[in-house]
PDB file of N, CA and C in Angstrom:
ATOM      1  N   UNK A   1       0.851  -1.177   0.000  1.00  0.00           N
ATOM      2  CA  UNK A   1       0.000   0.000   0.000  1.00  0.00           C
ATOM      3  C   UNK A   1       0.892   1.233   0.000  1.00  0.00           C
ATOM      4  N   UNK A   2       0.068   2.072  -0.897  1.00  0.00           N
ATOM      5  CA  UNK A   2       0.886   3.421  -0.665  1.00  0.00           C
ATOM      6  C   UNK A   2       0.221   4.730  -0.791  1.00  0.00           C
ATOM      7  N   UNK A   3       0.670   5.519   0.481  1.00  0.00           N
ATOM      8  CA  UNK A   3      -0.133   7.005   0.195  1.00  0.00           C
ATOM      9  C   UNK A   3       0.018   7.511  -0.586  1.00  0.00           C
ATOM     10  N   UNK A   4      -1.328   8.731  -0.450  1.00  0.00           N
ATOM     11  CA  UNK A   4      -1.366   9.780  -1.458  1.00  0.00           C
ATOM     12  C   UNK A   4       0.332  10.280  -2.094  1.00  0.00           C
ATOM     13  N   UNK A   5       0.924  10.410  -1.562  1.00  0.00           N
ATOM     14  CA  UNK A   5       2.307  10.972  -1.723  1.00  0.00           C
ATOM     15  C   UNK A   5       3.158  10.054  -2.725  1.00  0.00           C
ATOM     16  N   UNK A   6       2.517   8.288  -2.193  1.00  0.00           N
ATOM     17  CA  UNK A   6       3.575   7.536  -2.615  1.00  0.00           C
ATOM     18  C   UNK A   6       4.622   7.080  -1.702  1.00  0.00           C
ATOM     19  N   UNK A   7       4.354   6.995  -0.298  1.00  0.00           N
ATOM     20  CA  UNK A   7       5.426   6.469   0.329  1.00  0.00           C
ATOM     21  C   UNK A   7       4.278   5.010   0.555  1.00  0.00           C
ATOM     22  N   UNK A   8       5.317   4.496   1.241  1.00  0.00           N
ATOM     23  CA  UNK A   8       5.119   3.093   1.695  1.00  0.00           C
ATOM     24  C   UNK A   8       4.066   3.127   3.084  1.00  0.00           C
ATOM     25  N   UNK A   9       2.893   2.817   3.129  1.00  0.00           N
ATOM     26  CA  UNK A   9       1.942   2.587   4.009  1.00  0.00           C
ATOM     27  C   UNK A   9       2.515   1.620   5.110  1.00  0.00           C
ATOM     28  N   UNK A  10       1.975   2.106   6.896  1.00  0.00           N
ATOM     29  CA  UNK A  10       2.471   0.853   7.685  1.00  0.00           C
ATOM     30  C   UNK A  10       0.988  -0.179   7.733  1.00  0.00           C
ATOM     31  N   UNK A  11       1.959  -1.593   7.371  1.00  0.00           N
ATOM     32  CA  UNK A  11       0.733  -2.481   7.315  1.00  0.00           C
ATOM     33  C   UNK A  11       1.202  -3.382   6.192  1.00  0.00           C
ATOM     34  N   UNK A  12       0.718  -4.531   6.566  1.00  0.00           N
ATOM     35  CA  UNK A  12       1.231  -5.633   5.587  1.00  0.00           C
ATOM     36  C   UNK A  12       0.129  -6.781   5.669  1.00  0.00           C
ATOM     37  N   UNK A  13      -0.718  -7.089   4.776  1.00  0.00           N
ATOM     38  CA  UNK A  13      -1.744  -8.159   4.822  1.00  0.00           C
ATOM     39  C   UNK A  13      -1.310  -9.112   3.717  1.00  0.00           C
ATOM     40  N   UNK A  14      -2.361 -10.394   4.010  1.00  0.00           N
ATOM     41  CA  UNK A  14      -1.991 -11.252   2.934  1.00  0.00           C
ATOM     42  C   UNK A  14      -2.983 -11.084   1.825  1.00  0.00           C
ATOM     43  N   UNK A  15      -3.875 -10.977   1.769  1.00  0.00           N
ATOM     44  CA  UNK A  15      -4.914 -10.689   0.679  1.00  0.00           C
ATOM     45  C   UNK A  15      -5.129  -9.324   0.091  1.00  0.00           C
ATOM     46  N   UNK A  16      -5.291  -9.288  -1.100  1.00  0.00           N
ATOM     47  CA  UNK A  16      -5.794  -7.719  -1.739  1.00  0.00           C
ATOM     48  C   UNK A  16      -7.248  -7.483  -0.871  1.00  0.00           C
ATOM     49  N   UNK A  17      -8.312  -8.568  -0.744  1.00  0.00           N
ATOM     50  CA  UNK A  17      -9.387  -8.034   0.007  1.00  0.00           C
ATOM     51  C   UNK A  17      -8.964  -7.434   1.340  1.00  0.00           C
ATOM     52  N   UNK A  18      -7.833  -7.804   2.353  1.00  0.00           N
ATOM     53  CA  UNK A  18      -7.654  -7.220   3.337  1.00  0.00           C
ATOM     54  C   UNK A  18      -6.551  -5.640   3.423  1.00  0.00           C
ATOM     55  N   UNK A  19      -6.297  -6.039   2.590  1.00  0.00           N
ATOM     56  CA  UNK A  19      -5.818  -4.815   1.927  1.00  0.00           C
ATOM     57  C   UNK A  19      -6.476  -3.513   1.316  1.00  0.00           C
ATOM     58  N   UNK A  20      -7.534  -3.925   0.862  1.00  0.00           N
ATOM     59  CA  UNK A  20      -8.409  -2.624   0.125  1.00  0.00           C
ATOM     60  C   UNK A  20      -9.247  -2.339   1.409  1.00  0.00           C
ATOM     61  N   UNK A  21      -9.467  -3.290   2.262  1.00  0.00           N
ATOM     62  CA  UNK A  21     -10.636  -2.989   3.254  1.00  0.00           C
ATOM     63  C   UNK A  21      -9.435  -2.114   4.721  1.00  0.00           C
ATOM     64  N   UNK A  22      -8.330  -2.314   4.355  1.00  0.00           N
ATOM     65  CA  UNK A  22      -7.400  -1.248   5.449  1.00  0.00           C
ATOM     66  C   UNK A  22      -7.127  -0.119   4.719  1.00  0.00           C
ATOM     67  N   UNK A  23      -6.826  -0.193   3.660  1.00  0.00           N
ATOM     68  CA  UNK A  23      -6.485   0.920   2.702  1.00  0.00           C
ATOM     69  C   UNK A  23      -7.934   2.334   3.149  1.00  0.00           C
ATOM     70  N   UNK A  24      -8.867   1.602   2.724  1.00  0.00           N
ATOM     71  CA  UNK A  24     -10.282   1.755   2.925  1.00  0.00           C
ATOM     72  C   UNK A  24     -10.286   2.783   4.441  1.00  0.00           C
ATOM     73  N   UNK A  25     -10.049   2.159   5.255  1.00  0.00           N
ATOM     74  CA  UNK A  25     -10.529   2.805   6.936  1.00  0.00           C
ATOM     75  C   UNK A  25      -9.351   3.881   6.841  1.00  0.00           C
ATOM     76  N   UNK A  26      -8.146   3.452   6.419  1.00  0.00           N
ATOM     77  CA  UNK A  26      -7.525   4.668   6.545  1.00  0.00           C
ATOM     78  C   UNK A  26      -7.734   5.747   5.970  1.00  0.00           C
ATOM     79  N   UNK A  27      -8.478   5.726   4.148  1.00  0.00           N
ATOM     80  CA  UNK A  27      -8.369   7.005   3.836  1.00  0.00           C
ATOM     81  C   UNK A  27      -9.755   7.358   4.738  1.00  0.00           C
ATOM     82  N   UNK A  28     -10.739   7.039   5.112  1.00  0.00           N
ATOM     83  CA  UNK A  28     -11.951   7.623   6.118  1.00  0.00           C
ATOM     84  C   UNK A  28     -11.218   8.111   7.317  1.00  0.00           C
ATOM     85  N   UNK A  29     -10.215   7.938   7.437  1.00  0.00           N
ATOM     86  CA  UNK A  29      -9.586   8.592   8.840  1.00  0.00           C
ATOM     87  C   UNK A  29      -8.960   9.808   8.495  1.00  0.00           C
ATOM     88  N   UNK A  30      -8.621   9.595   7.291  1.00  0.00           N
ATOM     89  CA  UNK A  30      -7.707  11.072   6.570  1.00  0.00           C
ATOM     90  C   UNK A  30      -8.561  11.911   6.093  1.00  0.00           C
ATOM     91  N   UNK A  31      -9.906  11.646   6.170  1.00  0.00           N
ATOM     92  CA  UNK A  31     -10.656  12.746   5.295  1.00  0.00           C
ATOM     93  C   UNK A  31     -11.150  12.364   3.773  1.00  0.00           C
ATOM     94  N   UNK A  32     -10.771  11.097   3.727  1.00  0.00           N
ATOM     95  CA  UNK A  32     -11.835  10.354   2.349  1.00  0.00           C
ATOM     96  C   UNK A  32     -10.431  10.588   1.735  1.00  0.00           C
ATOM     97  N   UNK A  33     -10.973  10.175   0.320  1.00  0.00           N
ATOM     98  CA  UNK A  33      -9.908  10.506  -0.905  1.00  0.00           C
ATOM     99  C   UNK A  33     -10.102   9.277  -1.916  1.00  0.00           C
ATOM    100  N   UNK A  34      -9.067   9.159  -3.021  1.00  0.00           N
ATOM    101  CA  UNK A  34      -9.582   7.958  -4.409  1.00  0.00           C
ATOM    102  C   UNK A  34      -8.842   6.810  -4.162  1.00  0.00           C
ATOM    103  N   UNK A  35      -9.321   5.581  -3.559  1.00  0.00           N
ATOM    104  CA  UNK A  35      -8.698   4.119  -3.384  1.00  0.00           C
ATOM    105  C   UNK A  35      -8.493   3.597  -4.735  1.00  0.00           C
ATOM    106  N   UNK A  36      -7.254   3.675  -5.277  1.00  0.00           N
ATOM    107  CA  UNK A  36      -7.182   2.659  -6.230  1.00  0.00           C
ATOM    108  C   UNK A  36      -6.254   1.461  -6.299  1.00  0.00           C
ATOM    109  N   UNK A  37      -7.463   0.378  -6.682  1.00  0.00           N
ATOM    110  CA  UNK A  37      -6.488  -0.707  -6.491  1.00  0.00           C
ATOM    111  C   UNK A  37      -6.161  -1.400  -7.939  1.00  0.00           C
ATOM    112  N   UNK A  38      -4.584  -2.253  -8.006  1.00  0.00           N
ATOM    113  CA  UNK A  38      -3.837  -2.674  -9.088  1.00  0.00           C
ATOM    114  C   UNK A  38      -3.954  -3.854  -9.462  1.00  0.00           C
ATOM    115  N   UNK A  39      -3.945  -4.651 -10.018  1.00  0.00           N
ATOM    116  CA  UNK A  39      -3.498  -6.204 -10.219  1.00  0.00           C
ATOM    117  C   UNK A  39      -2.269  -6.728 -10.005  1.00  0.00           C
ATOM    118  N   UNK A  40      -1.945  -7.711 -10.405  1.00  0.00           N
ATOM    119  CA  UNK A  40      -1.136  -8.296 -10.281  1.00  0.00           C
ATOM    120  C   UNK A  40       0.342  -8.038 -11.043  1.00  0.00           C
ATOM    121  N   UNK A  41      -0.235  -7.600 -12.109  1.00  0.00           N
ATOM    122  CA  UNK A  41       0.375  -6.622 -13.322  1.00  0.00           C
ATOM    123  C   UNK A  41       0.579  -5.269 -13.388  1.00  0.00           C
ATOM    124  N   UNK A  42       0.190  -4.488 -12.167  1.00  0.00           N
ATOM    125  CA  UNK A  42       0.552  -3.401 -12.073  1.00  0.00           C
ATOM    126  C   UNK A  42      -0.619  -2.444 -12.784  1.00  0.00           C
ATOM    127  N   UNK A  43      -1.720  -2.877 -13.691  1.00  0.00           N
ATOM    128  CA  UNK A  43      -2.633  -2.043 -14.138  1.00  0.00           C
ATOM    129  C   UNK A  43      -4.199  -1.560 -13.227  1.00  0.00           C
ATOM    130  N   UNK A  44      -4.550  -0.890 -13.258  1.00  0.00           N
ATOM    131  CA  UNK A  44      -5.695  -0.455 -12.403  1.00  0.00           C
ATOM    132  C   UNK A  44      -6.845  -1.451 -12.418  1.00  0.00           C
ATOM    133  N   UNK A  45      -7.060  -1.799 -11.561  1.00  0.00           N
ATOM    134  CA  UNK A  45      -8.661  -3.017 -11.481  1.00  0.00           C
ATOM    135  C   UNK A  45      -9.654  -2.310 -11.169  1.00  0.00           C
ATOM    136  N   UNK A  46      -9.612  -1.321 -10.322  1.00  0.00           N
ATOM    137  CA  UNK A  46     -10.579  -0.681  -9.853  1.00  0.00           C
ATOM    138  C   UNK A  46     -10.411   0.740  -9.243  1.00  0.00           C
ATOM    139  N   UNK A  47     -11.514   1.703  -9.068  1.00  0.00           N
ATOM    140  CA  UNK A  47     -11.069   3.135  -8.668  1.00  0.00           C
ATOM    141  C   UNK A  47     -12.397   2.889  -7.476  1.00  0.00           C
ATOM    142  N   UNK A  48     -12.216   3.806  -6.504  1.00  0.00           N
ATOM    143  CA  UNK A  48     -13.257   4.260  -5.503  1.00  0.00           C
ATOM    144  C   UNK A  48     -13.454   5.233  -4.709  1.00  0.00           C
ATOM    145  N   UNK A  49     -14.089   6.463  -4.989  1.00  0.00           N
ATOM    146  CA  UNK A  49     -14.037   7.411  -4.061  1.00  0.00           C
ATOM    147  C   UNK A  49     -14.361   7.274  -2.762  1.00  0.00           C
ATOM    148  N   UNK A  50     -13.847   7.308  -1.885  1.00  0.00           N
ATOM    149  CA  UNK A  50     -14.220   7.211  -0.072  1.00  0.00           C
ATOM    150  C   UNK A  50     -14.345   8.346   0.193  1.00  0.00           C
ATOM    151  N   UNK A  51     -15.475   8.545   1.084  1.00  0.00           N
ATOM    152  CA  UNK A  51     -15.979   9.654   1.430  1.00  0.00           C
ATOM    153  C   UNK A  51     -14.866  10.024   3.084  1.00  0.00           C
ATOM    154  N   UNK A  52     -15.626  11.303   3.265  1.00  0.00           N
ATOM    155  CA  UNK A  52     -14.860  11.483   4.681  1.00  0.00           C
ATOM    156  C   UNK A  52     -15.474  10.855   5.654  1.00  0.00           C
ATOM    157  N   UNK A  53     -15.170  10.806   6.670  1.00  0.00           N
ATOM    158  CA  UNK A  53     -15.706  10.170   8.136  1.00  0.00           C
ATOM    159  C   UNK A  53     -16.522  11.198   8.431  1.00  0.00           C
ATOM    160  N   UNK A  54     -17.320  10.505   9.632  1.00  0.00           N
ATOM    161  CA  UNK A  54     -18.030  11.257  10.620  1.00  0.00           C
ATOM    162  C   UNK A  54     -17.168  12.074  11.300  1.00  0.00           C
ATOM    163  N   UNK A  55     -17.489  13.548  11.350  1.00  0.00           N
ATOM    164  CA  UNK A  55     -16.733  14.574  12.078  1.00  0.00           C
ATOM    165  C   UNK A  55     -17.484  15.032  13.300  1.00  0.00           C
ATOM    166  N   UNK A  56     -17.546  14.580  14.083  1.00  0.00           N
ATOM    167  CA  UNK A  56     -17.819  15.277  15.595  1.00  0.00           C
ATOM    168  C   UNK A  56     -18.193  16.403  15.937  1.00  0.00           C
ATOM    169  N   UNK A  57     -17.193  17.507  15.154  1.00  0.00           N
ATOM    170  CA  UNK A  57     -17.101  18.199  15.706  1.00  0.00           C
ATOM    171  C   UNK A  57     -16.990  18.916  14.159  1.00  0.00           C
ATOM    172  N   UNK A  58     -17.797  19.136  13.620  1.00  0.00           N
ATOM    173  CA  UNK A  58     -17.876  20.230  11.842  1.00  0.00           C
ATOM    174  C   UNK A  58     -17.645  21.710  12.520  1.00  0.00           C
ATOM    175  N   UNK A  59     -17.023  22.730  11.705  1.00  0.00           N
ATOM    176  CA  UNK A  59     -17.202  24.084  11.906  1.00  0.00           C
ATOM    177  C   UNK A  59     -18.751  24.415  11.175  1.00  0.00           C
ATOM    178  N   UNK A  60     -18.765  25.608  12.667  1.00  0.00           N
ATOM    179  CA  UNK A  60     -20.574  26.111  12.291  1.00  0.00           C
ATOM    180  C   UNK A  60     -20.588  26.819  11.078  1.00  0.00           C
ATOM    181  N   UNK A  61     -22.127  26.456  10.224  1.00  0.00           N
ATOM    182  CA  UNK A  61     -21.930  27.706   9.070  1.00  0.00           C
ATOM    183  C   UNK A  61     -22.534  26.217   8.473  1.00  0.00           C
TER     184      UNK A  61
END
């Protein structure tokens, strides 16, 4: 896995399903953003926008 940036994510699973589903909670912790996941081959399988999390605490307005 790797962030927005491109560095190396902490976390190491054995499956792509457990992988997209951590990938997943983290960007909801960061404020949402575009999960995309690769094959095996390095080409895109899939795209997914994640929304943001529940914020507690929103500014008023």
């Amino acid at each position: 896995m790797t962030d927005p940036v491109g560095h190396d994510s902490p976390g190491h699973t054995t499956t792509q399903e457990e992988a997209v589903a951590t990938a997943h909670e983290q960007l909801v912790r960061d404020g949402g953003g575009e999960l995309v996941i690769h094959g095996t081959d390095g080409k895109v399988r899939d795209k997914r926008t994640v929304p943001p999390g529940h914020d507690p605490y929103p500014p008023p307005g």
